[in-house]
C-alpha atoms as a PDB file:
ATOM      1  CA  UNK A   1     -20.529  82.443 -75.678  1.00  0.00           C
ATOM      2  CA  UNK A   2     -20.761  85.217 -73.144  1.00  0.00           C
ATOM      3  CA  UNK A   3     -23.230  82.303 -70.881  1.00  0.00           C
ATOM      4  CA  UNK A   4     -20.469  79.685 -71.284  1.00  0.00           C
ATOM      5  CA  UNK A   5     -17.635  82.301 -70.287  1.00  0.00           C
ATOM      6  CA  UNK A   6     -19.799  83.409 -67.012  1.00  0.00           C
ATOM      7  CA  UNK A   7     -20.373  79.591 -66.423  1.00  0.00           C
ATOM      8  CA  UNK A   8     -16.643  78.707 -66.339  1.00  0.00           C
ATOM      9  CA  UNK A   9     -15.779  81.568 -64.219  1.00  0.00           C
ATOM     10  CA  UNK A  10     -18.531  80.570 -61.386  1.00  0.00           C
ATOM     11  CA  UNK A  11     -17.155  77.073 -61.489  1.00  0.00           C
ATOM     12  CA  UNK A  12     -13.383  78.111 -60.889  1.00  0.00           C
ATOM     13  CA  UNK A  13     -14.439  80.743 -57.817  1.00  0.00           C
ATOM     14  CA  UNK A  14     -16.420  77.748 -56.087  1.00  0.00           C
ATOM     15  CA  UNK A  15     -14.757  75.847 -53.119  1.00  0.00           C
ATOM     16  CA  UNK A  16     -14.181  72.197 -53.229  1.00  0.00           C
ATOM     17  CA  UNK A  17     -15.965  70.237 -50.294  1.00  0.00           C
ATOM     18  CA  UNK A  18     -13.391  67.768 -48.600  1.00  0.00           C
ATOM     19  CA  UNK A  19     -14.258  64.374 -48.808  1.00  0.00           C
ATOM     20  CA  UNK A  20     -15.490  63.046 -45.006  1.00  0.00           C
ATOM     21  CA  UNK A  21     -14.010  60.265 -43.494  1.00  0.00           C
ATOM     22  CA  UNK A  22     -15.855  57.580 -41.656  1.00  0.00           C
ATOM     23  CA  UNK A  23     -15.632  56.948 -38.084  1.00  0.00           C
ATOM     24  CA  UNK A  24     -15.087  53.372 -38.028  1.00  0.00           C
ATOM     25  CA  UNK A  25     -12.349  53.698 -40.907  1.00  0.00           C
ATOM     26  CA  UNK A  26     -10.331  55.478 -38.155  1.00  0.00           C
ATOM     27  CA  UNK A  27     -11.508  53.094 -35.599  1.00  0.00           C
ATOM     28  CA  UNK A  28      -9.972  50.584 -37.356  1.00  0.00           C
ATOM     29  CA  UNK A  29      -6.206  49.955 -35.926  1.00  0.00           C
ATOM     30  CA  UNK A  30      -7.403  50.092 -32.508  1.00  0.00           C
ATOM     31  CA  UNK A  31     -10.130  48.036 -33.349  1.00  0.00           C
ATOM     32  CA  UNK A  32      -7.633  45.236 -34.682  1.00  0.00           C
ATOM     33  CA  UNK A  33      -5.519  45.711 -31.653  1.00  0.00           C
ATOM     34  CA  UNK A  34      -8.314  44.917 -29.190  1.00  0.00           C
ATOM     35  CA  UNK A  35      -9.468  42.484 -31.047  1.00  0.00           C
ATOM     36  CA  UNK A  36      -5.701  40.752 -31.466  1.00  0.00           C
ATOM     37  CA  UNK A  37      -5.418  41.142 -27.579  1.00  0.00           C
ATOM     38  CA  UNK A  38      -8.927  39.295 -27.220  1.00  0.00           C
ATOM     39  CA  UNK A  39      -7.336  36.218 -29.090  1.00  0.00           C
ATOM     40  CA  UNK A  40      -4.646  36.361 -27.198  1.00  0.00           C
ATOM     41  CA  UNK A  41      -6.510  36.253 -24.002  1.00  0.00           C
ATOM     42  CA  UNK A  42      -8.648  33.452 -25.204  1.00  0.00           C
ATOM     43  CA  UNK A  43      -5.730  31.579 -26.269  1.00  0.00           C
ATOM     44  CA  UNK A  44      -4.355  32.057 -22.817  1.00  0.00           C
ATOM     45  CA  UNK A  45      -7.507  31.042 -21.243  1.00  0.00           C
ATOM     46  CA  UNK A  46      -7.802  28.041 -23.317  1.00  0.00           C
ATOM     47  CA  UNK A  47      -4.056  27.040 -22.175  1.00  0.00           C
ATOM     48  CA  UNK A  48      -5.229  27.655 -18.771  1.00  0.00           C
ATOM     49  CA  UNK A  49      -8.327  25.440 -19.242  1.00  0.00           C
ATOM     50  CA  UNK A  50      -6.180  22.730 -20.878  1.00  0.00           C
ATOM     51  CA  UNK A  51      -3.740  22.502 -17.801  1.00  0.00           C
ATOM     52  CA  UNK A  52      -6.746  22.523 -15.070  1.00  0.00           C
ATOM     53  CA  UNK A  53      -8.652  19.401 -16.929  1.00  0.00           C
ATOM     54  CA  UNK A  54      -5.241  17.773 -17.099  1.00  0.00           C
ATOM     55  CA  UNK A  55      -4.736  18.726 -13.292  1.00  0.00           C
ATOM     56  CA  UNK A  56      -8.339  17.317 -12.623  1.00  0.00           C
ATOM     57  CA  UNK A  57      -7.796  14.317 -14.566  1.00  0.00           C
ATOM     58  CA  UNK A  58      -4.283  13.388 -12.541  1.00  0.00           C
ATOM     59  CA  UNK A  59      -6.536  13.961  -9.348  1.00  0.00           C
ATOM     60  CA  UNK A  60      -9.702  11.913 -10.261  1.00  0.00           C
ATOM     61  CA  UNK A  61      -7.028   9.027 -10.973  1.00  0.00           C
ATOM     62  CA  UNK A  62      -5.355   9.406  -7.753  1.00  0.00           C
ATOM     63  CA  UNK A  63      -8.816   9.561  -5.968  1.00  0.00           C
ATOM     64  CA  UNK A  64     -10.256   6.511  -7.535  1.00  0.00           C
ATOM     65  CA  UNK A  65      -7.273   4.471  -6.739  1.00  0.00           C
ATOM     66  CA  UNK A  66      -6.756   5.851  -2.868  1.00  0.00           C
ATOM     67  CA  UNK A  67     -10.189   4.545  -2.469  1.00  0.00           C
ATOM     68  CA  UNK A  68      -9.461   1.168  -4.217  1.00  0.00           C
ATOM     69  CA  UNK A  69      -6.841   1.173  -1.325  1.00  0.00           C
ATOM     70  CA  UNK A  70      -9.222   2.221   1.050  1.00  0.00           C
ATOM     71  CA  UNK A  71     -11.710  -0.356   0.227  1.00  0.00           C
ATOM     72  CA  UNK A  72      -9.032  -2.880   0.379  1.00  0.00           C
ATOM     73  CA  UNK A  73      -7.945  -2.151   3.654  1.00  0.00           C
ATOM     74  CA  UNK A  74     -11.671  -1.737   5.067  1.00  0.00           C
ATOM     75  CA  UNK A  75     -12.208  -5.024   3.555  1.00  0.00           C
ATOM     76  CA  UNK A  76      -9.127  -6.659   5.881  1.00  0.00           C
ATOM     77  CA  UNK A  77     -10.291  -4.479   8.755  1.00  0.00           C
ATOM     78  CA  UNK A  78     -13.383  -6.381   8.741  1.00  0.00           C
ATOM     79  CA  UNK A  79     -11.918  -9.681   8.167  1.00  0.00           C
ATOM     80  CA  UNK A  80     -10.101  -9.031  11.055  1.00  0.00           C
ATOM     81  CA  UNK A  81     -12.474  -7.766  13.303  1.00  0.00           C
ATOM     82  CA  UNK A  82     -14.799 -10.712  12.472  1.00  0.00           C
ATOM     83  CA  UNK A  83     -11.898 -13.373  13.356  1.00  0.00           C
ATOM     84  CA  UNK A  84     -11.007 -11.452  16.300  1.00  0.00           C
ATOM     85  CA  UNK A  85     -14.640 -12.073  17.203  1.00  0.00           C
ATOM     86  CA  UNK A  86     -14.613 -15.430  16.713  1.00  0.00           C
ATOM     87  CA  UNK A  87     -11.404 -16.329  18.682  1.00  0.00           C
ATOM     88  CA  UNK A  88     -12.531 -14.397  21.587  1.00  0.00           C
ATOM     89  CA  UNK A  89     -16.065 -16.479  21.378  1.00  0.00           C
ATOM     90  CA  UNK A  90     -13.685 -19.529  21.466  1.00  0.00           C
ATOM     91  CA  UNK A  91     -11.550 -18.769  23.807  1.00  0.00           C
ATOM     92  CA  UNK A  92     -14.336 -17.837  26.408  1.00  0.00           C
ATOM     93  CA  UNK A  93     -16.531 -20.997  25.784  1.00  0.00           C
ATOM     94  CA  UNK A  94     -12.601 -22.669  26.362  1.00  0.00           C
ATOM     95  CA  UNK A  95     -12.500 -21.161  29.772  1.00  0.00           C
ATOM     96  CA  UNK A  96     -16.121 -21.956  30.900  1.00  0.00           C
ATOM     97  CA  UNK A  97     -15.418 -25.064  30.257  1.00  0.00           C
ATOM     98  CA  UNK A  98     -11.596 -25.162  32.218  1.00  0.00           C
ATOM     99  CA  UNK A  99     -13.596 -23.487  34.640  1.00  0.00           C
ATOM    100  CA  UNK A 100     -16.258 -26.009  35.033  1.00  0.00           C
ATOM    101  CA  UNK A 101     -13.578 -28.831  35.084  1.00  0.00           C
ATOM    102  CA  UNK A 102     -11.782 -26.796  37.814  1.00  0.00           C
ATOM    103  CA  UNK A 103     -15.079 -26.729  39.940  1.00  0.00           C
ATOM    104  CA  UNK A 104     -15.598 -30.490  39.741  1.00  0.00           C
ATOM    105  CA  UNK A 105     -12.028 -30.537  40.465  1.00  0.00           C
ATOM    106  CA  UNK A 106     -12.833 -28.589  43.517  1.00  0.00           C
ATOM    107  CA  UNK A 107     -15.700 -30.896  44.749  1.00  0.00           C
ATOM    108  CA  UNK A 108     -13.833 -34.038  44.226  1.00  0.00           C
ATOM    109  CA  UNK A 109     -10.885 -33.094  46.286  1.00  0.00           C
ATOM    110  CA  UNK A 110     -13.257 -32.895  49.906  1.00  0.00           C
ATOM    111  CA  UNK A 111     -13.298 -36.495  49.462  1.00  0.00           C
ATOM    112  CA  UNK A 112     -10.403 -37.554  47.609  1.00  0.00           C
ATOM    113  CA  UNK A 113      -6.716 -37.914  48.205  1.00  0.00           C
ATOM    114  CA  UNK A 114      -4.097 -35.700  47.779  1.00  0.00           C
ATOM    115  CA  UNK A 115      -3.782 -37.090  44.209  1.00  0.00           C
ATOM    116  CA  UNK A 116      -7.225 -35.250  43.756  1.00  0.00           C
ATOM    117  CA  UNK A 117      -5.587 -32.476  45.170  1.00  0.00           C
ATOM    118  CA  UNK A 118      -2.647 -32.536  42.432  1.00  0.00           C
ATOM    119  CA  UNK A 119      -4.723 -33.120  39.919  1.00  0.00           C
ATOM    120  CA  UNK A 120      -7.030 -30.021  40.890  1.00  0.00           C
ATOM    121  CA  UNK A 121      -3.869 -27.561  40.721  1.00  0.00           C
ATOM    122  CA  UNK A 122      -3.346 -29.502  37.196  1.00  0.00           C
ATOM    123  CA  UNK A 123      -6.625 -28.074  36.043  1.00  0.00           C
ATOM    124  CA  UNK A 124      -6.343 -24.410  37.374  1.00  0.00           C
ATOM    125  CA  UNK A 125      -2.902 -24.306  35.788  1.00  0.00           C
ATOM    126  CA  UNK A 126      -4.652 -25.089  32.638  1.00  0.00           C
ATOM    127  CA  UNK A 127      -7.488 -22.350  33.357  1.00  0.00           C
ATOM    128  CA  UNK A 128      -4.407 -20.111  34.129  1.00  0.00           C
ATOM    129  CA  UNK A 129      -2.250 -20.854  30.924  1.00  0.00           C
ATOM    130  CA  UNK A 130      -5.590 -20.496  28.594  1.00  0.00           C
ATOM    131  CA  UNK A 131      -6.507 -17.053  30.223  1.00  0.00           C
ATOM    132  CA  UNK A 132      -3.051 -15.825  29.930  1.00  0.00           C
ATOM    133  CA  UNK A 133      -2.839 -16.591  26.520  1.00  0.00           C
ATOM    134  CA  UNK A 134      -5.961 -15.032  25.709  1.00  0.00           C
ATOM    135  CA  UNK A 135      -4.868 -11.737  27.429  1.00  0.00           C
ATOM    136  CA  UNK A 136      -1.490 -12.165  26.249  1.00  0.00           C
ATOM    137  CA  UNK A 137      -3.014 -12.122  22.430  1.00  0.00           C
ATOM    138  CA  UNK A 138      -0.780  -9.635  20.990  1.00  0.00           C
ATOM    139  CA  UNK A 139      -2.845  -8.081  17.908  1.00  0.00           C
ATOM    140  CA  UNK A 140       0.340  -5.980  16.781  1.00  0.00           C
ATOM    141  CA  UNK A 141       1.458  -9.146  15.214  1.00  0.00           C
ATOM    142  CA  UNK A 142      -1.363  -9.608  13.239  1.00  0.00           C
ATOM    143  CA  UNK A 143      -2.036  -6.514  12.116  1.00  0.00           C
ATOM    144  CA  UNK A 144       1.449  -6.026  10.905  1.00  0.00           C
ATOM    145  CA  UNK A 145       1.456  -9.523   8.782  1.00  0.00           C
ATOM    146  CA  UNK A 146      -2.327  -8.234   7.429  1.00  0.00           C
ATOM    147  CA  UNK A 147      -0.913  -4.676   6.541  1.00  0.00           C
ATOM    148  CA  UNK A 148       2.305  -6.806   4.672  1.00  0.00           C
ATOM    149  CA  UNK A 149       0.063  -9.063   2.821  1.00  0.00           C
ATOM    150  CA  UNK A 150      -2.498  -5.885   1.789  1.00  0.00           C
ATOM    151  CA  UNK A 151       0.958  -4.273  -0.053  1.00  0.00           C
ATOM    152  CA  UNK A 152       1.596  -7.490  -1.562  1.00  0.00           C
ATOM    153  CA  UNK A 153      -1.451  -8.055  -2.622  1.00  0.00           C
ATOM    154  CA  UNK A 154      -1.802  -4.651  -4.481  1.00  0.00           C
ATOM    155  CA  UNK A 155       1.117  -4.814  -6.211  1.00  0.00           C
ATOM    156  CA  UNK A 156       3.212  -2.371  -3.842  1.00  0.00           C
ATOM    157  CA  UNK A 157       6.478  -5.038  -3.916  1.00  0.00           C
ATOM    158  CA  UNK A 158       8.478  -2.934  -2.666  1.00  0.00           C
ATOM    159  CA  UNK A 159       6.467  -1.586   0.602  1.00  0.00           C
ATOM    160  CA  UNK A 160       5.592  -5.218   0.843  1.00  0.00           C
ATOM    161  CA  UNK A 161       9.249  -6.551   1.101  1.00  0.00           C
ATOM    162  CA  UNK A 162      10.196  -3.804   3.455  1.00  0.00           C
ATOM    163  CA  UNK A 163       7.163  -4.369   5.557  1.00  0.00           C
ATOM    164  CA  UNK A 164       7.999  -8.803   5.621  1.00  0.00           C
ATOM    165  CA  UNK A 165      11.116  -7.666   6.668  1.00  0.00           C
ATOM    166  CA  UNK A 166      10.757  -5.783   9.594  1.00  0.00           C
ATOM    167  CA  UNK A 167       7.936  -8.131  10.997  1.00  0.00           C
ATOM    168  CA  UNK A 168      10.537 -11.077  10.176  1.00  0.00           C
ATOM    169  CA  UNK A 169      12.775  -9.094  12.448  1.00  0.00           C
ATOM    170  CA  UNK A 170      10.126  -7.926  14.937  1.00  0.00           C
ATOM    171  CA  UNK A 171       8.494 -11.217  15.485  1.00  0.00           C
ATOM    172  CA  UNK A 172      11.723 -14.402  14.829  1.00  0.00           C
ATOM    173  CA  UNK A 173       9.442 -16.719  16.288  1.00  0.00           C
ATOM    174  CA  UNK A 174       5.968 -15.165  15.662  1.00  0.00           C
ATOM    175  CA  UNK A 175       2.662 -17.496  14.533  1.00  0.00           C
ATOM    176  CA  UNK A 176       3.293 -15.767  10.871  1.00  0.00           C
ATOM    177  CA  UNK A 177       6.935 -15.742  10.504  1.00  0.00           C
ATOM    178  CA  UNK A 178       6.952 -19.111   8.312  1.00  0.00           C
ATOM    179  CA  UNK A 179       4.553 -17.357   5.879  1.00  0.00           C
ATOM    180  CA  UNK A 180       5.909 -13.759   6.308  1.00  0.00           C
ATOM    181  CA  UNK A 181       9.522 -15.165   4.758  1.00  0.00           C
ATOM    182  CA  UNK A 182       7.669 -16.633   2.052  1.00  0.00           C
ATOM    183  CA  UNK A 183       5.895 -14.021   0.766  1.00  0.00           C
ATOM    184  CA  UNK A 184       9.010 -11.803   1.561  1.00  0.00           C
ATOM    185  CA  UNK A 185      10.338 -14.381  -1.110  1.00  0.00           C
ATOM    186  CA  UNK A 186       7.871 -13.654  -3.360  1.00  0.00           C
ATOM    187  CA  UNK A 187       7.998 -10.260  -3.320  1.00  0.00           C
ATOM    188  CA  UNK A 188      11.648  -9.876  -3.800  1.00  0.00           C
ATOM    189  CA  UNK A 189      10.626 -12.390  -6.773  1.00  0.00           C
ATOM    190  CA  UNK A 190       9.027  -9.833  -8.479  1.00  0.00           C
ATOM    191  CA  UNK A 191      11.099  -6.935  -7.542  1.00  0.00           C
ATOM    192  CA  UNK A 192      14.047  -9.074  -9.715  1.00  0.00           C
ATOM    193  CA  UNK A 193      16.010  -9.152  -6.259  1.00  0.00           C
ATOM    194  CA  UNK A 194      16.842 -13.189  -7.410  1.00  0.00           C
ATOM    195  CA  UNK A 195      20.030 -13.448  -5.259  1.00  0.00           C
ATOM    196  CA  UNK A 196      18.282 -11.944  -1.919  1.00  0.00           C
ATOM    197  CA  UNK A 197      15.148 -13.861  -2.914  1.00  0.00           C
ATOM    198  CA  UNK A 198      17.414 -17.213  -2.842  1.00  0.00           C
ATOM    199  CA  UNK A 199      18.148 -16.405   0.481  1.00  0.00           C
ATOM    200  CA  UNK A 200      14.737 -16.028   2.165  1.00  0.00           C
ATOM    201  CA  UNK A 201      13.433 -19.084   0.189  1.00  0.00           C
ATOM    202  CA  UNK A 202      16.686 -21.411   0.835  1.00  0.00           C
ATOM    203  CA  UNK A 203      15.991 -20.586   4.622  1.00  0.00           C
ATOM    204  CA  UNK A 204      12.595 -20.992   4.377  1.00  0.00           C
ATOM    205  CA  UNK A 205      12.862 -24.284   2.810  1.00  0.00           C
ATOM    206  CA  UNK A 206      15.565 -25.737   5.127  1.00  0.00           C
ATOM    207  CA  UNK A 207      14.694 -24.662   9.035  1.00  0.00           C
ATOM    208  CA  UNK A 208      11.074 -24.678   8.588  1.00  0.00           C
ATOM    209  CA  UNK A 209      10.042 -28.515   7.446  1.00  0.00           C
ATOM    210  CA  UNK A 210       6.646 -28.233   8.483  1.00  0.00           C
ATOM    211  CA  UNK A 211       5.806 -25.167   7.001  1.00  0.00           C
ATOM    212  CA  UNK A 212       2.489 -25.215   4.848  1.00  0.00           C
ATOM    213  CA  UNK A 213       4.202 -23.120   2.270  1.00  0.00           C
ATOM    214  CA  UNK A 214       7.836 -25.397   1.938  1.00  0.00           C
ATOM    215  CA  UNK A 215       6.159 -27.061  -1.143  1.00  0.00           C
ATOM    216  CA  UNK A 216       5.565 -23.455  -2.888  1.00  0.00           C
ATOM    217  CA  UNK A 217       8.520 -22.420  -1.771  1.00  0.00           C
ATOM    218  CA  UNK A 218      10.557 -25.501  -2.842  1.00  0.00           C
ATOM    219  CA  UNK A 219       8.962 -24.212  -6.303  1.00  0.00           C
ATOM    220  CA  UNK A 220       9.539 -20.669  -6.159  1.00  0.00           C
ATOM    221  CA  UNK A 221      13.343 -21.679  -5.060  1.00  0.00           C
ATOM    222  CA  UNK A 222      13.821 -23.582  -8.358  1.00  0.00           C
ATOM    223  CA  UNK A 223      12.767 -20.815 -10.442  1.00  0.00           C
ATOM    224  CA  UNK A 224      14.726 -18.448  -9.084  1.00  0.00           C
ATOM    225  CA  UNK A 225      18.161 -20.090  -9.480  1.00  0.00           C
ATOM    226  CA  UNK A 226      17.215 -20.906 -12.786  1.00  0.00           C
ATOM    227  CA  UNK A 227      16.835 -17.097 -13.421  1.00  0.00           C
ATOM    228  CA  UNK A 228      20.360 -17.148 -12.066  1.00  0.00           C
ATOM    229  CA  UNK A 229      21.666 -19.522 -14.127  1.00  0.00           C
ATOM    230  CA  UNK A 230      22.056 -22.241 -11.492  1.00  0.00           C
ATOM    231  CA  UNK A 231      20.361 -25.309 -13.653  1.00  0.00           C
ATOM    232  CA  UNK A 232      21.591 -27.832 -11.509  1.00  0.00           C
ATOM    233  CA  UNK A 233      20.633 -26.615  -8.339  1.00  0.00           C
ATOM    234  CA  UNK A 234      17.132 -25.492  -9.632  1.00  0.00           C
ATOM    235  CA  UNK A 235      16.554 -29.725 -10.862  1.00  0.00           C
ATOM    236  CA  UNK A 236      17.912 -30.806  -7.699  1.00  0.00           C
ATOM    237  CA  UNK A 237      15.270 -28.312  -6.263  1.00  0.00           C
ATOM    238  CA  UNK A 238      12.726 -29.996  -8.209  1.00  0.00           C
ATOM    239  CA  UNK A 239      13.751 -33.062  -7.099  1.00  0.00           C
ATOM    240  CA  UNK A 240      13.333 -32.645  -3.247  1.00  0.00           C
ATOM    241  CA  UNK A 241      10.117 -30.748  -4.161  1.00  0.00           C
ATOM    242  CA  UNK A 242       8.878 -34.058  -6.062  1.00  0.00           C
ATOM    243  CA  UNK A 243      10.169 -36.499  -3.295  1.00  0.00           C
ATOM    244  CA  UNK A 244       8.807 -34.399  -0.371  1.00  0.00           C
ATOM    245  CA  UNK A 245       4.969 -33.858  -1.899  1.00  0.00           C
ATOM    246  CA  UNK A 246       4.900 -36.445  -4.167  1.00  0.00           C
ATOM    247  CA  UNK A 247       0.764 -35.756  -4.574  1.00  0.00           C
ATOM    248  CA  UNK A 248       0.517 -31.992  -4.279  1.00  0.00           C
ATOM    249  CA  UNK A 249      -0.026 -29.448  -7.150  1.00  0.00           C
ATOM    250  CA  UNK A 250       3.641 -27.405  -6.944  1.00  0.00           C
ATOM    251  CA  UNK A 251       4.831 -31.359  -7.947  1.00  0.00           C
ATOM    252  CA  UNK A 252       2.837 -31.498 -10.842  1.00  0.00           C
ATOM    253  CA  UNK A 253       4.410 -27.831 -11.778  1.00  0.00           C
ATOM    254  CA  UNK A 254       7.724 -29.271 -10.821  1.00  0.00           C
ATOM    255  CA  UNK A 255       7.370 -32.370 -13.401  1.00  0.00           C
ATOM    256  CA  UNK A 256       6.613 -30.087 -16.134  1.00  0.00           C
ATOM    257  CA  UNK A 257       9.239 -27.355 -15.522  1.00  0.00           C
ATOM    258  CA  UNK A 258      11.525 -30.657 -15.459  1.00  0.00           C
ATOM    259  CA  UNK A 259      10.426 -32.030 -18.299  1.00  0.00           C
ATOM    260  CA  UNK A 260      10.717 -28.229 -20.118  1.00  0.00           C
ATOM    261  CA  UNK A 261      14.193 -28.052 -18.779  1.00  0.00           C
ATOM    262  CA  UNK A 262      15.617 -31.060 -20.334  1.00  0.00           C
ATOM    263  CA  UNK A 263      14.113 -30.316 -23.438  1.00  0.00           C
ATOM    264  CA  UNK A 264      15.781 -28.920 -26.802  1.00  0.00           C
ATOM    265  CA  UNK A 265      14.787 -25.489 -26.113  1.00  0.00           C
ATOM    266  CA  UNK A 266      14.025 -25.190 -22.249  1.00  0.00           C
ATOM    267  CA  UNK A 267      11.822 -21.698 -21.969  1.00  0.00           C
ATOM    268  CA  UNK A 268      12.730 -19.109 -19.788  1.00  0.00           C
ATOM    269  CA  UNK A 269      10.995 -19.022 -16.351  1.00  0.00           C
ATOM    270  CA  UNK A 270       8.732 -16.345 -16.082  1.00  0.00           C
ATOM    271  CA  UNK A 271       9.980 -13.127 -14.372  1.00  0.00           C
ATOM    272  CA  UNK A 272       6.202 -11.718 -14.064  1.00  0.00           C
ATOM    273  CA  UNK A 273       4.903 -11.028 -10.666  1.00  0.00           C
ATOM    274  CA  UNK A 274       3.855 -13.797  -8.733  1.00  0.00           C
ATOM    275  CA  UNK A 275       0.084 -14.305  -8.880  1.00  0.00           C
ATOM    276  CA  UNK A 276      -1.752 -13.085  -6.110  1.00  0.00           C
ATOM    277  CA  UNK A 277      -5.182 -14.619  -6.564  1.00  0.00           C
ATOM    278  CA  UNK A 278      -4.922 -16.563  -3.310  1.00  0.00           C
ATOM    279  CA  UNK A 279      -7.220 -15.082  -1.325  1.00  0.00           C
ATOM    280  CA  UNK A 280      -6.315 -12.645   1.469  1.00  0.00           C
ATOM    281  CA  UNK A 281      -5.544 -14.092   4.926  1.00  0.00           C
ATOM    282  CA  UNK A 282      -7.916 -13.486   7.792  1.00  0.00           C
ATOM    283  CA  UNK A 283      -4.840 -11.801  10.125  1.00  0.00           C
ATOM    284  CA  UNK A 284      -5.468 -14.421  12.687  1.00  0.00           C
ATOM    285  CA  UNK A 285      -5.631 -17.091   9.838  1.00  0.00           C
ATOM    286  CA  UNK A 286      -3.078 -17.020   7.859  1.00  0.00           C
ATOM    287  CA  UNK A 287      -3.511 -19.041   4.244  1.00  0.00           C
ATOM    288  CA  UNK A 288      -1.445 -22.146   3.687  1.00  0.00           C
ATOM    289  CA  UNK A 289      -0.559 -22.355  -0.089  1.00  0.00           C
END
């Protein structure tokens, strides 16, 4: 008993050992706050990244259709250049030969008459006239119908009426102005401008009878007032088309918009763009439709 006793009072004098705590258990907040702020940063990051591929993709886009642009208008340039070429090849070979006329010319009048005479300042007038048209070739006019036709023809109506306009206005009586107020038409067409688009094609249609785009124009002119509710002027349209170009394809399309007309149910012309698959006028060229 004595044993136990001593036992018990041993035990009670001893010290209790405090329990250690480990490092990394007190680590622990500021461990979750780091690693809260490294989601956070990687959530920003990821934001960042998101914006930057969108920013990219918005830039590739633009790129690849600035050099559809590009490739259009190098594609002009060089139809162009080549037809500028060619007329300048034509014109020379047209004043060799004035010029060899004029020398004949020359030679016969030491022995002929002075009607020899007259007719040799006949042929340098000619040599004249041809050289001063060749160096009186003003490619400004050209290259302002090519660079209207290039806007039309990708789908910029807007540039494209503006741009008809002013060489309309620049050049009244100009080698393209026939075609320019056509297509001025058209684009105005698809720009839903119907009453200004009237205009231009009633114009066209009426001053210019020889014009290799009345008959499309004629057509064009119908559908229009028929978009402005003008049915009898739009079959009496149709009409003049049909009597003027009895054979040509814009009076087959005139038959059958007649014929849809006085049907039941008579569609709805189309209000689409105009189709642009004619191809692209050499500047010095210009396509009759």
């Amino acid at each position: 008993m004595a044993v136990v006793l001593v036992l018990v009072v041993l035990a009670g004098c001893a010290k209790p050992e405090p329990v250690k705590t480990e490092q990394w258990v007190l680590d622990k907040p500021q461990m979750l706050q780091e690693l809260a702020r490294t989601k956070f940063k990687v959530l920003e990051l990821e934001q960042q990244i998101e914006v930057l591929n969108e920013s990219l993709a918005e830039s590739k886009m633009l790129a690849r259709r600035q050099q559809q642009d590009l490739d259009a208008m190098m594609a002009s340039f060089r139809v162009i250049n080549k037809t500028v070429k060619h007329d300048r090849t034509v014109a020379r070979k047209e004043i060799q030969a004035l010029k060899k006329d004029a020398t004949h010319q020359a030679n016969v009048t030491q022995t002929q008459s002075a009607d020899s005479q007259q007719n040799l300042s006949q042929a340098n007038e000619k040599t004249s006239a041809a050289r001063t048209s060749v160096v009186n070739e003003n490619p400004n006019e050209r290259n302002a119908y090519s660079a209207a036709y290039l806007a039309f023809k990708s789908d910029r109506f807007i540039e494209a009426s503006a741009l008809f306009d002013a060489f309309i206005k620049n050049y009244p009586a100009g080698e393209y102005t026939g075609q320019a107020k056509y297509w001025l038409g058209e684009s105005l067409l698809a720009e839903k401008r119907y009453q200004e688009a009237e205009l231009i094609l009633k114009g066209l249609t009426s001053s210019d009878l020889e014009s290799g785009k009345r008959s499309a124009a004629l057509l064009d002119l119908a559908k229009v007032q028929m978009l402005l509710n003008k049915t009898a002027e739009a079959k009496e349209t149709l009409k003049n088309l049909v009597e003027a170009y009895p054979e040509s394809l814009a009076a087959s399309q005139a038959k059958e918009q007649f014929k849809q007309m006085n049907s039941p149910v008579a569609p709805a012309p189309s209000t689409t763009a105009p189709s642009t698959s004619t191809p692209a006028p050499a500047s010095t060229q210009p396509v009759n439709r």
